[in-house]
N, C-alpha and C. Protein backbone atom coordinates (compact mmCIF):
# COMPACT_ATOMS: atom_id res chain seq x y z
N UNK A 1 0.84 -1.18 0.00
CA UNK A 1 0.00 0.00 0.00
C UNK A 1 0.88 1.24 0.00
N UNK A 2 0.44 2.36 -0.89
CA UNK A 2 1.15 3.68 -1.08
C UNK A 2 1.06 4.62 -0.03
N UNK A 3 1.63 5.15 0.74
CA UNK A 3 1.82 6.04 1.74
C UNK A 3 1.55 7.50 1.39
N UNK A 4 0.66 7.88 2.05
CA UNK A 4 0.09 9.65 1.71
C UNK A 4 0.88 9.67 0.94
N UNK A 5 2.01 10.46 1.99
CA UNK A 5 2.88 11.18 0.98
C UNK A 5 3.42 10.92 -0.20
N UNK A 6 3.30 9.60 -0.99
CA UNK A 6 3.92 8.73 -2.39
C UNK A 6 2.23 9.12 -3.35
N UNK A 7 0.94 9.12 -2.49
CA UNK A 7 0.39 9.42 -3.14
C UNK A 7 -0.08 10.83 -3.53
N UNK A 8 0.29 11.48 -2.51
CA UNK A 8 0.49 12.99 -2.96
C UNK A 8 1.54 13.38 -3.68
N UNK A 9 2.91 12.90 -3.82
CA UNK A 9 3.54 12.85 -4.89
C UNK A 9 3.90 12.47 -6.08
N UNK A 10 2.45 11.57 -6.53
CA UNK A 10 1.98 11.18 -7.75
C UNK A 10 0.95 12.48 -7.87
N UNK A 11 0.06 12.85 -7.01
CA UNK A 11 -1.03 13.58 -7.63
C UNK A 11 -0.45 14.51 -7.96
N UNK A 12 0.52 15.36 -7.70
CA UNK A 12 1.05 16.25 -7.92
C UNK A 12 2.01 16.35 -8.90
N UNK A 13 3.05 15.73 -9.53
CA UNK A 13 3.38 15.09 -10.39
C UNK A 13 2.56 14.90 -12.24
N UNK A 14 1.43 14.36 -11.77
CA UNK A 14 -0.10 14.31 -12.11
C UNK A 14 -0.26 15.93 -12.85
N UNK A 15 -0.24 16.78 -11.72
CA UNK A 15 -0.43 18.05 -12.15
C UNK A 15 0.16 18.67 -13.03
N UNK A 16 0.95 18.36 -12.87
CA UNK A 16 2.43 19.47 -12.98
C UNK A 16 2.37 18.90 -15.03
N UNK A 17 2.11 17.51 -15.20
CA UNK A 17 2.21 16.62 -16.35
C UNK A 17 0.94 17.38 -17.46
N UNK A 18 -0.33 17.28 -16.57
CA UNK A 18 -1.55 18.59 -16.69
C UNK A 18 -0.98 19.55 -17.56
N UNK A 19 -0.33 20.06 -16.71
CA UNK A 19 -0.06 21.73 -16.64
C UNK A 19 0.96 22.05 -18.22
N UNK A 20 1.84 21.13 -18.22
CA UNK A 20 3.14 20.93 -19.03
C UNK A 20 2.14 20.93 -20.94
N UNK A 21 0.94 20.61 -20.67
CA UNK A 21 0.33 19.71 -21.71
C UNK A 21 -0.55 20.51 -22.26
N UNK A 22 -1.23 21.57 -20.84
CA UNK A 22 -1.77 22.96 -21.24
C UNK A 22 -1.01 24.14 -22.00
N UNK A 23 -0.16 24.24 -21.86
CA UNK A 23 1.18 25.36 -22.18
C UNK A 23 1.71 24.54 -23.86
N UNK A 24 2.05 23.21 -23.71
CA UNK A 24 2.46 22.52 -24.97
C UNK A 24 1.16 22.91 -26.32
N UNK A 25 -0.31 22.86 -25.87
CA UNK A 25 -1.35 23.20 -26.56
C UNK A 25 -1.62 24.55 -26.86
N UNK A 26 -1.47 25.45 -25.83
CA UNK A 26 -1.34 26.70 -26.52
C UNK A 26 -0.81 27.35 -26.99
N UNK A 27 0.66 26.89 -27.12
CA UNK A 27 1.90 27.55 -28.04
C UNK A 27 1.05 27.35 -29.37
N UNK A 28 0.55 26.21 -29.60
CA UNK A 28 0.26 26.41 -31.54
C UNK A 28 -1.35 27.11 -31.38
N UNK A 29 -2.21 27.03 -30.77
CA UNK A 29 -3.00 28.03 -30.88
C UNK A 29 -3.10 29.55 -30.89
N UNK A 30 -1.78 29.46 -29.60
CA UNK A 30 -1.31 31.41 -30.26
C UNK A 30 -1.05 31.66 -30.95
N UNK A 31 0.19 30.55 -32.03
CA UNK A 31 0.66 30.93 -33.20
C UNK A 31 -0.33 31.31 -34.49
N UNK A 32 -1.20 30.00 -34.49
CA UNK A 32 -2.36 30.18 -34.88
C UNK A 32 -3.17 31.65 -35.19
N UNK A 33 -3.44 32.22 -33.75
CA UNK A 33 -4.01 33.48 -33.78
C UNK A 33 -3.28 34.38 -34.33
N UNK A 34 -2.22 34.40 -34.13
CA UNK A 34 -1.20 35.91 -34.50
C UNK A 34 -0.92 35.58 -35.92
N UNK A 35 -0.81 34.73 -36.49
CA UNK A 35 -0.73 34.36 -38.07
C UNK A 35 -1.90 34.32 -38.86
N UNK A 36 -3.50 34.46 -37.88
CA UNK A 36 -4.42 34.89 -38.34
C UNK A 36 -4.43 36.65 -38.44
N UNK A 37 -4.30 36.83 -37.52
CA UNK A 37 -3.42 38.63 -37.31
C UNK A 37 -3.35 39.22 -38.33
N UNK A 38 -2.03 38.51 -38.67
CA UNK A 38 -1.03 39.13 -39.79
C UNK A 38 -2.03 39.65 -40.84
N UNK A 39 -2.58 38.78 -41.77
CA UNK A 39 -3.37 39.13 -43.31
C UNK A 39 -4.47 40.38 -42.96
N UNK A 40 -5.13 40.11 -41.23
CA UNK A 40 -5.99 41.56 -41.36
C UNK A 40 -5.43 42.68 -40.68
N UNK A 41 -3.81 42.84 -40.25
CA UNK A 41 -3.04 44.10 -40.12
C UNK A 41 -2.80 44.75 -41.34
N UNK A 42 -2.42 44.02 -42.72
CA UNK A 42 -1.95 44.30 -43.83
C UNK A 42 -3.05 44.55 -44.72
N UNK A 43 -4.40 44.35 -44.42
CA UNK A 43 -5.79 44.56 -45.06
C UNK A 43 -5.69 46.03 -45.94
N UNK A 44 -5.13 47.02 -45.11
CA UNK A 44 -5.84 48.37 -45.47
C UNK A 44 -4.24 49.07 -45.90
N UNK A 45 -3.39 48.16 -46.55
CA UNK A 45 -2.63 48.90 -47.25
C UNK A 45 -2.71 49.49 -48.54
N UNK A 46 -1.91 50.66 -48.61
CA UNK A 46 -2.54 51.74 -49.66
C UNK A 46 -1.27 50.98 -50.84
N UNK A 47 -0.38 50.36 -50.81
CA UNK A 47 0.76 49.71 -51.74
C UNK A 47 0.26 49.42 -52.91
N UNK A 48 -0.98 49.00 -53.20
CA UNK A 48 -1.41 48.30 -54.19
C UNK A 48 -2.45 49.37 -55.17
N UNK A 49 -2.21 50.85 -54.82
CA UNK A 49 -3.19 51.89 -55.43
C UNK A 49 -1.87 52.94 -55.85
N UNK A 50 -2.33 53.25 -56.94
CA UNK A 50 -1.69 54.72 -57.77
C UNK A 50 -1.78 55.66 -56.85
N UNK A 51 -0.95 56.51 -56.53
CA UNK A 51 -0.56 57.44 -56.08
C UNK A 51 -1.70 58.69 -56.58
N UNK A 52 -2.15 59.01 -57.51
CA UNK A 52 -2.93 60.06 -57.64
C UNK A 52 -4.29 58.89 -58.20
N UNK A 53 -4.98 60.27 -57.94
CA UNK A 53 -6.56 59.32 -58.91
C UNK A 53 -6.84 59.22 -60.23
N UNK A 54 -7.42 58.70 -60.76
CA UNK A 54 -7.69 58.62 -62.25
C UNK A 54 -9.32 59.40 -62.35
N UNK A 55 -9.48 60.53 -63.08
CA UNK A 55 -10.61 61.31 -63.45
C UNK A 55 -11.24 60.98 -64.58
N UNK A 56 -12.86 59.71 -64.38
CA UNK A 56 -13.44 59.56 -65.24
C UNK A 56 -14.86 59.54 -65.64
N UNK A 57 -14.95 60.43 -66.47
CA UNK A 57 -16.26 61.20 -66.67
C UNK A 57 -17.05 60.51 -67.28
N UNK A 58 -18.33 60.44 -67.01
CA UNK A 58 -19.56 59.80 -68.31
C UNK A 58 -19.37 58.42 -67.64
N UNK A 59 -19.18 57.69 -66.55
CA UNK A 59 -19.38 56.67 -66.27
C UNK A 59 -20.86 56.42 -66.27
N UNK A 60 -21.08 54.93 -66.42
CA UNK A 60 -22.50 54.56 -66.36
C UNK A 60 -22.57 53.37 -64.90
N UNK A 61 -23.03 53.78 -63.40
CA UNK A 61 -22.66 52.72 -62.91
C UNK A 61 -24.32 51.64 -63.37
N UNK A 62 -23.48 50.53 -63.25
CA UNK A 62 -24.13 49.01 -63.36
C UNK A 62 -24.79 48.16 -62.42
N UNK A 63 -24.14 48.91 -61.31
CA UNK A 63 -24.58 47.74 -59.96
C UNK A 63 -23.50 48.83 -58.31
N UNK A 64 -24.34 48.83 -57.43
CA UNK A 64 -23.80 49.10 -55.93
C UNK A 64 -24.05 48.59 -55.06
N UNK A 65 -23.37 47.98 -54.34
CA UNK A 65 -23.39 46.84 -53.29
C UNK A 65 -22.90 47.77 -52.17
N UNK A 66 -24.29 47.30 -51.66
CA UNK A 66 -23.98 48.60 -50.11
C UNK A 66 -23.80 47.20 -48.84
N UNK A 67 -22.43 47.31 -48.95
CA UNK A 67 -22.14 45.70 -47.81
C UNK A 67 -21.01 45.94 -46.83
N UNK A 68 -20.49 45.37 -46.13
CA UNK A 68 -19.16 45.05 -45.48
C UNK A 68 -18.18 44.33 -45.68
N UNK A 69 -17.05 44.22 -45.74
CA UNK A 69 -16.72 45.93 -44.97
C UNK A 69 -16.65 46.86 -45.79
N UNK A 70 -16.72 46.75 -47.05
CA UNK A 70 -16.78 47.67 -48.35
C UNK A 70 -17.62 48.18 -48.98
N UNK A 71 -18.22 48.79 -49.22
CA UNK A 71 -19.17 48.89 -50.29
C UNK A 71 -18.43 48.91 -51.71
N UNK A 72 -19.34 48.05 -52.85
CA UNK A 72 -18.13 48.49 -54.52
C UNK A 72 -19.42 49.13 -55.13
N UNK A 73 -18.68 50.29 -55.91
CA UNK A 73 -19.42 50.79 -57.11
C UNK A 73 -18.97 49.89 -58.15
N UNK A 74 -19.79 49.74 -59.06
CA UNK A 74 -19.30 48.93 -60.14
C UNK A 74 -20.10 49.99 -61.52
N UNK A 75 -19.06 49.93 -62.41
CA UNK A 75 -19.67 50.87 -63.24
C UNK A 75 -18.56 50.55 -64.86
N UNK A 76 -19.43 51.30 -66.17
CA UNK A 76 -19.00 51.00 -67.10
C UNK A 76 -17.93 52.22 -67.60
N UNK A 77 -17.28 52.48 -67.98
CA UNK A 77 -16.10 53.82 -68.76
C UNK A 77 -15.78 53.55 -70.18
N UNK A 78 -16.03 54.42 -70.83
CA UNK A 78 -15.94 54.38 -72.64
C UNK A 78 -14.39 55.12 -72.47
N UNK A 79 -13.19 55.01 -72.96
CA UNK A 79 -12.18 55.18 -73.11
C UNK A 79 -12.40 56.38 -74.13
N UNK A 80 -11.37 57.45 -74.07
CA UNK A 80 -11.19 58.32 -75.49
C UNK A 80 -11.32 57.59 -76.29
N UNK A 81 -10.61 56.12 -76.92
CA UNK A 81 -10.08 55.63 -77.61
C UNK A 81 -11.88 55.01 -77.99
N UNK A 82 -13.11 54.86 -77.44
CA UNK A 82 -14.15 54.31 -77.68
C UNK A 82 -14.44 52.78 -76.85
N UNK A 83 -13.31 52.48 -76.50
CA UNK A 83 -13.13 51.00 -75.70
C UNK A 83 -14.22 51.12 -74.49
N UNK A 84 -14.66 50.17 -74.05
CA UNK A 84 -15.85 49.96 -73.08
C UNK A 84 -15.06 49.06 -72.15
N UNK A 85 -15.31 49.72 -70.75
CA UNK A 85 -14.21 49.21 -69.88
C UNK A 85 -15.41 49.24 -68.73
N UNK A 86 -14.83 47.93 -67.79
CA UNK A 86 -15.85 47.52 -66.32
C UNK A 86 -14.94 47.60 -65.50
N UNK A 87 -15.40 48.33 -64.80
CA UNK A 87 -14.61 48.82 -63.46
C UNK A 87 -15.51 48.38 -62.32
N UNK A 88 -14.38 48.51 -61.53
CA UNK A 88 -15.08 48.27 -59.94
C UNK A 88 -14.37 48.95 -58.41
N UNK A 89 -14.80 49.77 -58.20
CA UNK A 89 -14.16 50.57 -57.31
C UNK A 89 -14.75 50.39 -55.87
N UNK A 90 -14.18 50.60 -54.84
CA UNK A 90 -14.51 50.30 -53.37
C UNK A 90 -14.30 51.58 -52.52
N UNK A 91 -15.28 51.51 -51.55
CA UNK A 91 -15.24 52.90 -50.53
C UNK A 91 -15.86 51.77 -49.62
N UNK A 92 -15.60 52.89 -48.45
CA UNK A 92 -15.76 52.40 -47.21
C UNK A 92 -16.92 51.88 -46.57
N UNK A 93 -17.10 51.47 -45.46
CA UNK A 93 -17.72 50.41 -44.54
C UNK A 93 -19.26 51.61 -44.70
N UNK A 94 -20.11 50.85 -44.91
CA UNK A 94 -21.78 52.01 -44.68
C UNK A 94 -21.78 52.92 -43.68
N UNK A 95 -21.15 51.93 -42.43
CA UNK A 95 -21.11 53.48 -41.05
C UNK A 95 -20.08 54.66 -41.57
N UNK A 96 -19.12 54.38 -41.63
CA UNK A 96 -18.58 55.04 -41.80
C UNK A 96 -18.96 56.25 -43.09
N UNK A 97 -19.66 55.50 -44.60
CA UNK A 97 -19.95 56.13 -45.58
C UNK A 97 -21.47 57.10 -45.49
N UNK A 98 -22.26 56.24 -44.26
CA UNK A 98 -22.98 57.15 -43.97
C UNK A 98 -22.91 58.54 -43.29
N UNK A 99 -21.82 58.44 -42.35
CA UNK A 99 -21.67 59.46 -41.71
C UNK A 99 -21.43 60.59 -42.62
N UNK A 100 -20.70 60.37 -43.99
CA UNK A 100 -20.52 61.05 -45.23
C UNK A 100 -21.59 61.19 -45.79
N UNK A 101 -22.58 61.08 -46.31
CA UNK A 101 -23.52 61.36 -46.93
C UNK A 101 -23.96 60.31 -47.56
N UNK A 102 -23.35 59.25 -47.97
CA UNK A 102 -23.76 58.15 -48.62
C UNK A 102 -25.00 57.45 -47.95
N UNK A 103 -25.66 56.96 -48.66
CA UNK A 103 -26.31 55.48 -48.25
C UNK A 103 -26.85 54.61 -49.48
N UNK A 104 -27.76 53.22 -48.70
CA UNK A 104 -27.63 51.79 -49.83
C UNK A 104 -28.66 52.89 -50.85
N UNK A 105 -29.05 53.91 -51.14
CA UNK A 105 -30.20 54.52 -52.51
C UNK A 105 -29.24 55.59 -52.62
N UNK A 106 -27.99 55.87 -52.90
CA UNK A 106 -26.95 56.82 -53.23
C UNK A 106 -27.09 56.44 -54.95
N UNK A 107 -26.67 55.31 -55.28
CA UNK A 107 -26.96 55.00 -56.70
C UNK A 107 -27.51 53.89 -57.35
N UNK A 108 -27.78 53.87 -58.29
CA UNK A 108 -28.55 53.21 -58.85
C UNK A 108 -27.78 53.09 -60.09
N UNK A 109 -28.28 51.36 -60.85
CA UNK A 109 -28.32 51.19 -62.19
C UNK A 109 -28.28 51.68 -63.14
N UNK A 110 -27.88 52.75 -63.87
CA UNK A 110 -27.97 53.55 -65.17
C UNK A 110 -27.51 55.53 -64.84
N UNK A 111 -27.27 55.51 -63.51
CA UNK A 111 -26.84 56.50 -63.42
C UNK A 111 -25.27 56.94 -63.51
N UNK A 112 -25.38 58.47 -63.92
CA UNK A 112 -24.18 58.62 -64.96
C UNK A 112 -23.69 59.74 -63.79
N UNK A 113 -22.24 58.99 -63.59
CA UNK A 113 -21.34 59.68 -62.83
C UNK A 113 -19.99 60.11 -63.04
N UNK A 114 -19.56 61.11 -62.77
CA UNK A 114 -17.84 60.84 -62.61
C UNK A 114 -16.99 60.54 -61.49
N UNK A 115 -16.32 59.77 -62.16
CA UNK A 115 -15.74 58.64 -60.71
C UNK A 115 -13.97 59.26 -60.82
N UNK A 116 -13.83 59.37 -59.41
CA UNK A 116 -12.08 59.57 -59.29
C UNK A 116 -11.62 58.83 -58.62
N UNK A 117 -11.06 57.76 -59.31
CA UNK A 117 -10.07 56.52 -58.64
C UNK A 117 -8.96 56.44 -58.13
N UNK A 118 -8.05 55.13 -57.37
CA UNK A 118 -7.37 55.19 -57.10
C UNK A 118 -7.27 54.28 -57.94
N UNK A 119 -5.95 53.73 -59.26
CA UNK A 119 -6.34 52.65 -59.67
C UNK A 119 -5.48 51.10 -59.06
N UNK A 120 -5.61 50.33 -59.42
CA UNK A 120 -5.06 49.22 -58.95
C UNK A 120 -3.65 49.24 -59.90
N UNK A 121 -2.12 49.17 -58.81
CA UNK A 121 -1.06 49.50 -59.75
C UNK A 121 -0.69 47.74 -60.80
N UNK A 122 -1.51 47.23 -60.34
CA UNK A 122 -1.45 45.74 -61.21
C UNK A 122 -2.06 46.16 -62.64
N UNK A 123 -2.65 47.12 -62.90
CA UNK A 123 -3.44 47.48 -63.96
C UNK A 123 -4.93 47.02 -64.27
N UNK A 124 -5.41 46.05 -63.10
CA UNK A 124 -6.57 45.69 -63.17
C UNK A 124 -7.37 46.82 -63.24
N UNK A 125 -8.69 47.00 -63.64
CA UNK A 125 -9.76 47.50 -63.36
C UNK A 125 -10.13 47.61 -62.37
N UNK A 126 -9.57 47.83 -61.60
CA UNK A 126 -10.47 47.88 -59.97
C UNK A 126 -9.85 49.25 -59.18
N UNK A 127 -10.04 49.50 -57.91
CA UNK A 127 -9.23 50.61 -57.12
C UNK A 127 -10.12 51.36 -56.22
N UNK A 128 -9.53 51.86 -55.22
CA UNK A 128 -10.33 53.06 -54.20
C UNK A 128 -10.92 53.91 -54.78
N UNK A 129 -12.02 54.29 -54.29
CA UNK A 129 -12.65 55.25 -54.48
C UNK A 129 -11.98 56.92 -53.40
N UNK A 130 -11.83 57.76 -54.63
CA UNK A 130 -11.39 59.01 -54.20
C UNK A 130 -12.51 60.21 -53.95
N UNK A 131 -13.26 59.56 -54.88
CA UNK A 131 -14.50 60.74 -54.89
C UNK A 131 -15.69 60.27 -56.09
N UNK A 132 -16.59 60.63 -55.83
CA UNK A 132 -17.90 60.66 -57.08
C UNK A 132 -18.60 61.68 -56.86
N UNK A 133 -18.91 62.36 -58.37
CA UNK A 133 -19.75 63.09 -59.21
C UNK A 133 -20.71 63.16 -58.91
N UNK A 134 -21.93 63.48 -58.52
CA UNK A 134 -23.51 62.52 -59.52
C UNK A 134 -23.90 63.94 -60.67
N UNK A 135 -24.80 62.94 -61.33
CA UNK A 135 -25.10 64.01 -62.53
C UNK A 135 -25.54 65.20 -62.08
N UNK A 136 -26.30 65.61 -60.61
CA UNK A 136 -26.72 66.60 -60.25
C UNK A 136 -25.58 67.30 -59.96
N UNK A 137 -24.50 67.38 -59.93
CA UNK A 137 -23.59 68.01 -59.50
C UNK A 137 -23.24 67.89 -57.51
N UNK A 138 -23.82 67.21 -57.08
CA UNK A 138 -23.25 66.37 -56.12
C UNK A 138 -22.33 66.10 -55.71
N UNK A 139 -21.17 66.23 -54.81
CA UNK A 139 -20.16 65.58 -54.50
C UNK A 139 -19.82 64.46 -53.15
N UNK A 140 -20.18 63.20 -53.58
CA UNK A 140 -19.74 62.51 -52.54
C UNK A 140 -18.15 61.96 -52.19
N UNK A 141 -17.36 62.19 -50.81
CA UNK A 141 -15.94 61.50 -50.82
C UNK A 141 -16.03 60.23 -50.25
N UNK A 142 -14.71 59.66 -50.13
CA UNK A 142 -14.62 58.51 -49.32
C UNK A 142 -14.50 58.83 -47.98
N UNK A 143 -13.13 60.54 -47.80
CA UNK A 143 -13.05 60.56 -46.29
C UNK A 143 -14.11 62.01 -46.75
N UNK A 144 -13.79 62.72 -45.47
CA UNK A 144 -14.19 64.11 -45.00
C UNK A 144 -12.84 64.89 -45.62
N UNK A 145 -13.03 66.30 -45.36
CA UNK A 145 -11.60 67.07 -45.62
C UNK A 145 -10.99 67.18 -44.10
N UNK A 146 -11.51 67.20 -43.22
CA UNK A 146 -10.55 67.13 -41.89
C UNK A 146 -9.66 65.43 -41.68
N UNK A 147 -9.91 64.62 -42.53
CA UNK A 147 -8.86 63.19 -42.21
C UNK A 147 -8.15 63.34 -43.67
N UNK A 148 -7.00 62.92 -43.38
CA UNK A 148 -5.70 63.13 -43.86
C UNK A 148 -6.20 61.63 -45.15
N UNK A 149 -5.50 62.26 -46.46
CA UNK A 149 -5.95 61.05 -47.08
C UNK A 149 -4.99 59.88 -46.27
N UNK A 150 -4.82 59.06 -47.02
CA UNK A 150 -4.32 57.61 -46.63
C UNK A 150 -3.14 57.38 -48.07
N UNK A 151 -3.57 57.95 -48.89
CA UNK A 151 -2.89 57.92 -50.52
C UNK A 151 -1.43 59.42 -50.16
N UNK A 152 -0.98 59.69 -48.99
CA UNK A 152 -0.35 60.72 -48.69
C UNK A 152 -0.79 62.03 -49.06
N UNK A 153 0.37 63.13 -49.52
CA UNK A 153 -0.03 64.45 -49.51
C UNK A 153 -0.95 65.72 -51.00
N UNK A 154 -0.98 63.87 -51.55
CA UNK A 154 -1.58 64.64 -53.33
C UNK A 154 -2.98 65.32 -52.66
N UNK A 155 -2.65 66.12 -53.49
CA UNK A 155 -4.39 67.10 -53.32
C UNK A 155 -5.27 66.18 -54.16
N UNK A 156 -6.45 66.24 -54.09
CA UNK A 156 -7.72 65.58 -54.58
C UNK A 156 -8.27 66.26 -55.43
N UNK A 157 -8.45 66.23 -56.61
CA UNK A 157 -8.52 66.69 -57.93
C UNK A 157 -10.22 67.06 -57.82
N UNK A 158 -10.35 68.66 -57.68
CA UNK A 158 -11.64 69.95 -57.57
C UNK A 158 -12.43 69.34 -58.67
C-alpha cells in the first residue's frame, strides 16, 4: 500500500504533467491566432493603389453593393479611344460612408457619374474610391476634408 505522501507525490506530479500539456497546446494556438493577425493588419494597405486618382467622366454605374466591410461601385467607362471598360471601385464600410452622406439609394443602375479613382497599380480594373460626381452636380468623398488622405499628400482633384 502507497503512503500519503507517495500518493500525494503522484497527484502532484499528475499536475504538474496537466499543466506541461496545457502550455504545450497553446503555443500552436497562439501561433495560430497571431498568423491569423497578420493578413488583417496588412488589409488596409494603400501599396497596391496609384498614387494620384484617375478622373473619369460619363461613367454609367451598373450595380452598388452597399455591404461590409466595403461597399463596390461597379460601373461601365468608354475610353477616349471608344473601348468599353468595367470597373469596380470600393469605398468604405456604410457606417462610416454614412456618416458622409452616402447610403444603400446613393446609386442606382444607369446612373451617370464621374468617378475619381485610385487605380489598382497591377493594372486591373479595380481601385479606391477618391471621390464621385452625380449628374446633379453632387459631391460625394470617401473621407471628410478634416482626415488626412491615406494615398499621402496629393491634393484631390476639384
Amino acid at each position: 500500500m502507497r503512503s500519503h505522501s507517495a500518493v500525494a507525490a503522484a497527484a502532484a506530479e499528475g499536475e504538474g504533467l496537466k499543466m506541461r500539456l496545457k502550455v504545450h497546446a497553446l503555443v500552436p494556438m497562439l501561433a495560430a491566432v497571431l498568423a491569423l493577425g497578420t493578413p488583417l493588419a496588412a488589409h488596409h494597405g494603400d501599396a497596391a493603389y496609384a498614387a494620384t486618382p484617375m478622373e473619369m467622366k460619363g461613367c454609367v454605374v451598373t450595380e452598388f453593393d452597399w455591404m461590409n466591410p466595403h461597399s463596390l461601385i461597379k460601373f461601365e467607362y468608354k475610353t477616349a479611344a471608344g473601348d468599353l471598360q468595367h470597373w469596380t471601385m470600393e469605398i468604405g464600410s456604410p457606417p462610416s460612408m454614412t456618416l458622409l452622406g452616402w447610403s444603400r439609394t446613393t446609386l442606382r443602375a444607369g446612373d451617370v457619374i464621374t468617378a475619381y479613382v485610385y487605380q489598382a497599380r497591377s493594372g486591373l480594373l479595380v481601385g479606391r474610391t477618391n471621390k464621385v460626381i452625380l449628374a446633379d452636380g453632387t459631391l460625394l468623398a470617401d473621407r471628410d476634408d478634416s482626415t488626412p488622405s491615406r494615398y499621402g499628400t496629393t491634393e484631390a482633384p476639384k
